[in-house]
Protein backbone atom coordinates (compact mmCIF):
# COMPACT_ATOMS: atom_id res chain seq x y z
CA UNK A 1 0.00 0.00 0.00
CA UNK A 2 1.26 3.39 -0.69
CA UNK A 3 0.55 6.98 0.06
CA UNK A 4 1.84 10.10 -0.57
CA UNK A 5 1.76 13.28 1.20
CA UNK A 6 0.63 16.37 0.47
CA UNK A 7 3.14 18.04 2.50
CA UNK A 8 6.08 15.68 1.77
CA UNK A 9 6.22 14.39 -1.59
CA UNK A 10 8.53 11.43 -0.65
CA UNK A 11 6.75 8.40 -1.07
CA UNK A 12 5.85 5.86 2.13
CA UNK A 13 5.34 2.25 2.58
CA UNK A 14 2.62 1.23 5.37
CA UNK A 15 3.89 -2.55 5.86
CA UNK A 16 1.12 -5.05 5.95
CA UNK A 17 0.37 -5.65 9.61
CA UNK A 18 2.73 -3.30 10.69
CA UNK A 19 2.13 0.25 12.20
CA UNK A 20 5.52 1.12 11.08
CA UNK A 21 6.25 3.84 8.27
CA UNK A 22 9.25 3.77 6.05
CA UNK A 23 10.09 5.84 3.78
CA UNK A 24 11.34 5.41 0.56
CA UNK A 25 14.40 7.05 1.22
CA UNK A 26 17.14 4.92 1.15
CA UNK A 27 18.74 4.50 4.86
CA UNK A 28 21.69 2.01 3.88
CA UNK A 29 24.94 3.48 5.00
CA UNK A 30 23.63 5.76 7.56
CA UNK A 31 25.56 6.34 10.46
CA UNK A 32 23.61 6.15 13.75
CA UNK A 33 26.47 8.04 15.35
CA UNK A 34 25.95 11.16 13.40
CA UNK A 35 22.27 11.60 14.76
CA UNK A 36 22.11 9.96 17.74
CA UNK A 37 23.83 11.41 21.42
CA UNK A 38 27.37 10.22 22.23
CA UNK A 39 25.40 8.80 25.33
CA UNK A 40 23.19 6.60 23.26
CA UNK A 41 26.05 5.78 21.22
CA UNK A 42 27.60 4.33 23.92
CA UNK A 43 24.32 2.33 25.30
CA UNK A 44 24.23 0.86 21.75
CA UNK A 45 27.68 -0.20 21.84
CA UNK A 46 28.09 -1.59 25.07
CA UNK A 47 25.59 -4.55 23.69
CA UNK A 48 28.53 -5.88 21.72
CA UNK A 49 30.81 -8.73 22.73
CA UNK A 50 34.70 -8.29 22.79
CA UNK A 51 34.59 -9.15 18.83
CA UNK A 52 31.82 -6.89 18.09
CA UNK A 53 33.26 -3.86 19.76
CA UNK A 54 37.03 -4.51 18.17
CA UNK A 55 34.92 -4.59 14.75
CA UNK A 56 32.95 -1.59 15.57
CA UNK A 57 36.09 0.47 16.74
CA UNK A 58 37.91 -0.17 12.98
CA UNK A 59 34.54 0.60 11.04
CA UNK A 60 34.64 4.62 11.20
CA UNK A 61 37.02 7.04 12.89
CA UNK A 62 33.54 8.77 14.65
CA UNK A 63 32.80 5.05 15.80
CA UNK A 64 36.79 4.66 16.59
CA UNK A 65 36.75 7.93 18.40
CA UNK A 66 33.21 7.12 20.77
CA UNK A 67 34.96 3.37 21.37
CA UNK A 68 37.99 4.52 22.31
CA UNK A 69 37.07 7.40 24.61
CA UNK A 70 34.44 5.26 26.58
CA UNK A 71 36.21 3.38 28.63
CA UNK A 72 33.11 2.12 30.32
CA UNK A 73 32.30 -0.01 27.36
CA UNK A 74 35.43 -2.04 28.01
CA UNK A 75 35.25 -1.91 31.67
CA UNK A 76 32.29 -4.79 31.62
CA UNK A 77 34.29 -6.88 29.40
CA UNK A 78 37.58 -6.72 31.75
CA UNK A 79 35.30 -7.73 34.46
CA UNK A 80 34.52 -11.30 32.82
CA UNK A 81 37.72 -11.76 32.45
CA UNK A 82 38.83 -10.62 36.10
CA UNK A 83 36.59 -13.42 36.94
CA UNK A 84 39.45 -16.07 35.80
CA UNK A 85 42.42 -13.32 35.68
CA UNK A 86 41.52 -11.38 39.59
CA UNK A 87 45.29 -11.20 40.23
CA UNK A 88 46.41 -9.75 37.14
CA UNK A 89 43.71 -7.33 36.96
CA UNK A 90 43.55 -5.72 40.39
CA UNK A 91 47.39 -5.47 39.88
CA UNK A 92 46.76 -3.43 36.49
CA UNK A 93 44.15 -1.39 37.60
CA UNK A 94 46.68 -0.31 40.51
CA UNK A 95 49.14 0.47 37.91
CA UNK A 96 46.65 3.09 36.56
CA UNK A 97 45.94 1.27 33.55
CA UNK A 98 42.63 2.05 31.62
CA UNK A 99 39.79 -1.28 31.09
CA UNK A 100 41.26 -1.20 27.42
CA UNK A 101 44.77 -1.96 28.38
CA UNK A 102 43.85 -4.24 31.37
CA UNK A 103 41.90 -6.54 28.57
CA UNK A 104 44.07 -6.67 26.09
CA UNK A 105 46.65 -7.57 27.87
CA UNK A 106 44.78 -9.90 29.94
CA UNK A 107 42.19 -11.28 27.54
CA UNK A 108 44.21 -14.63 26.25
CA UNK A 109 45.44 -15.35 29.10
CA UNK A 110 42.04 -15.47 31.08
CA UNK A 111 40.95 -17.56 28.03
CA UNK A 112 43.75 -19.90 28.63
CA UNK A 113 43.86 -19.99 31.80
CA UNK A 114 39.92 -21.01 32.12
CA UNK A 115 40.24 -23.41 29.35
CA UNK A 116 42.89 -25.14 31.30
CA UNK A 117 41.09 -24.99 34.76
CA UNK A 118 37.89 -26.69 33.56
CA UNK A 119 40.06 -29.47 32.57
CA UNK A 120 39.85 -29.00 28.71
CA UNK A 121 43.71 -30.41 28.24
CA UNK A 122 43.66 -33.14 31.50
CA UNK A 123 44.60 -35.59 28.99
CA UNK A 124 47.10 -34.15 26.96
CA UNK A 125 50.14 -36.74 27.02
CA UNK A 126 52.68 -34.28 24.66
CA UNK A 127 53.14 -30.88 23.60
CA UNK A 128 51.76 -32.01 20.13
CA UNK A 129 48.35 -33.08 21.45
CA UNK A 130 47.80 -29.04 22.59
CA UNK A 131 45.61 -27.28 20.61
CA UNK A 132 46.87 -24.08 18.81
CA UNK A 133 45.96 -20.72 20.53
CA UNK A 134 45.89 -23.03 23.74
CA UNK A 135 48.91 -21.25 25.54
CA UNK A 136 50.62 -18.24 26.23
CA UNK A 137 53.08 -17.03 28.61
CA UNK A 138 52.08 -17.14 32.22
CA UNK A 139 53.15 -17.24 35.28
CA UNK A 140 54.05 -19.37 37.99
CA UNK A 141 51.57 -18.77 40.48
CA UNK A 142 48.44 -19.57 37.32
CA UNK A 143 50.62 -22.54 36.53
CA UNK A 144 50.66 -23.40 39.99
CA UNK A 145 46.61 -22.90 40.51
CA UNK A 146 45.98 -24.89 37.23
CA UNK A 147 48.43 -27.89 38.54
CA UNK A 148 46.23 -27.54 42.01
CA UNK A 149 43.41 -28.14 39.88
CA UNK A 150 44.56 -31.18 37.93
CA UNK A 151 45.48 -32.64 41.09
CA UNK A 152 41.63 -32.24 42.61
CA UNK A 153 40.82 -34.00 39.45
């Protein structure tokens, strides 16, 4: 169904069922940070997993520039990973660092360091049974907590 207004010639779609209007106007490419408050700019992007938002930050320099100045958007994300990583964390926030730093450098590690706790390699019998992407460096008191666990096992 169509109509078109007297007052504004563009042409509108009423979809069937749907009290929505859309216009006509083509709305591909638009860029919700040009319209919309930084604030709800944030909101929007603080839906995003770790992915997402590392995606969104290299889309646009205005969505590079709202990413990167928000540290709140990163802060949740550290948080999951203090979960697994507390140590590390608390010691990098007392350093001053901001949630962006704290995450990437702590990010694999937590990963690791959970996949290794829940057991994932307990029956690894050589180094060329572990999975890539499966280590990194850390340290001796994680290697100590993840032998604790095996041991429990």
């Amino acid at each position: 169904m169509q109509y078109v207004s007297k007052r504004n010639p563009d042409t509108c779609h009423f979809g069937e069922g749907s009290p929505t209007l859309i216009s006509s106007e083509q709305t591909y490419g638009h860029n919700f940070a040009e319209t919309l408050p930084v604030e709800m700019c944030v909101n929007i992007f603080s839906k995003l997993d770790i992915k997402s938002l590392c995606s969104a930050a290299v889309t646009c320099k205005q969505w590079n520039h709202i990413i990167e100045k928000s540290d709140h958007l990163w802060r949740n994300h550290c948080l999951t990973v203090r979960a697994v990583c507390q140590r590390e964390v608390d010691g990098d926030r007392e350093e001053g660092l901001s949630w962006k730093v704290i995450l990437v450098r702590n990010y694999q590690k937590g990963y690791v360091k959970k996949e290794w706790l829940s057991g994932r390699f307990s029956f690894i019998h050589s180094a060329e049974e572990i999975p890539d992407k499966s280590m990194c460096p850390l340290d001796a008191e994680t290697w100590g907590e993840i032998l604790e666990a095996e041991l429990e096992r």
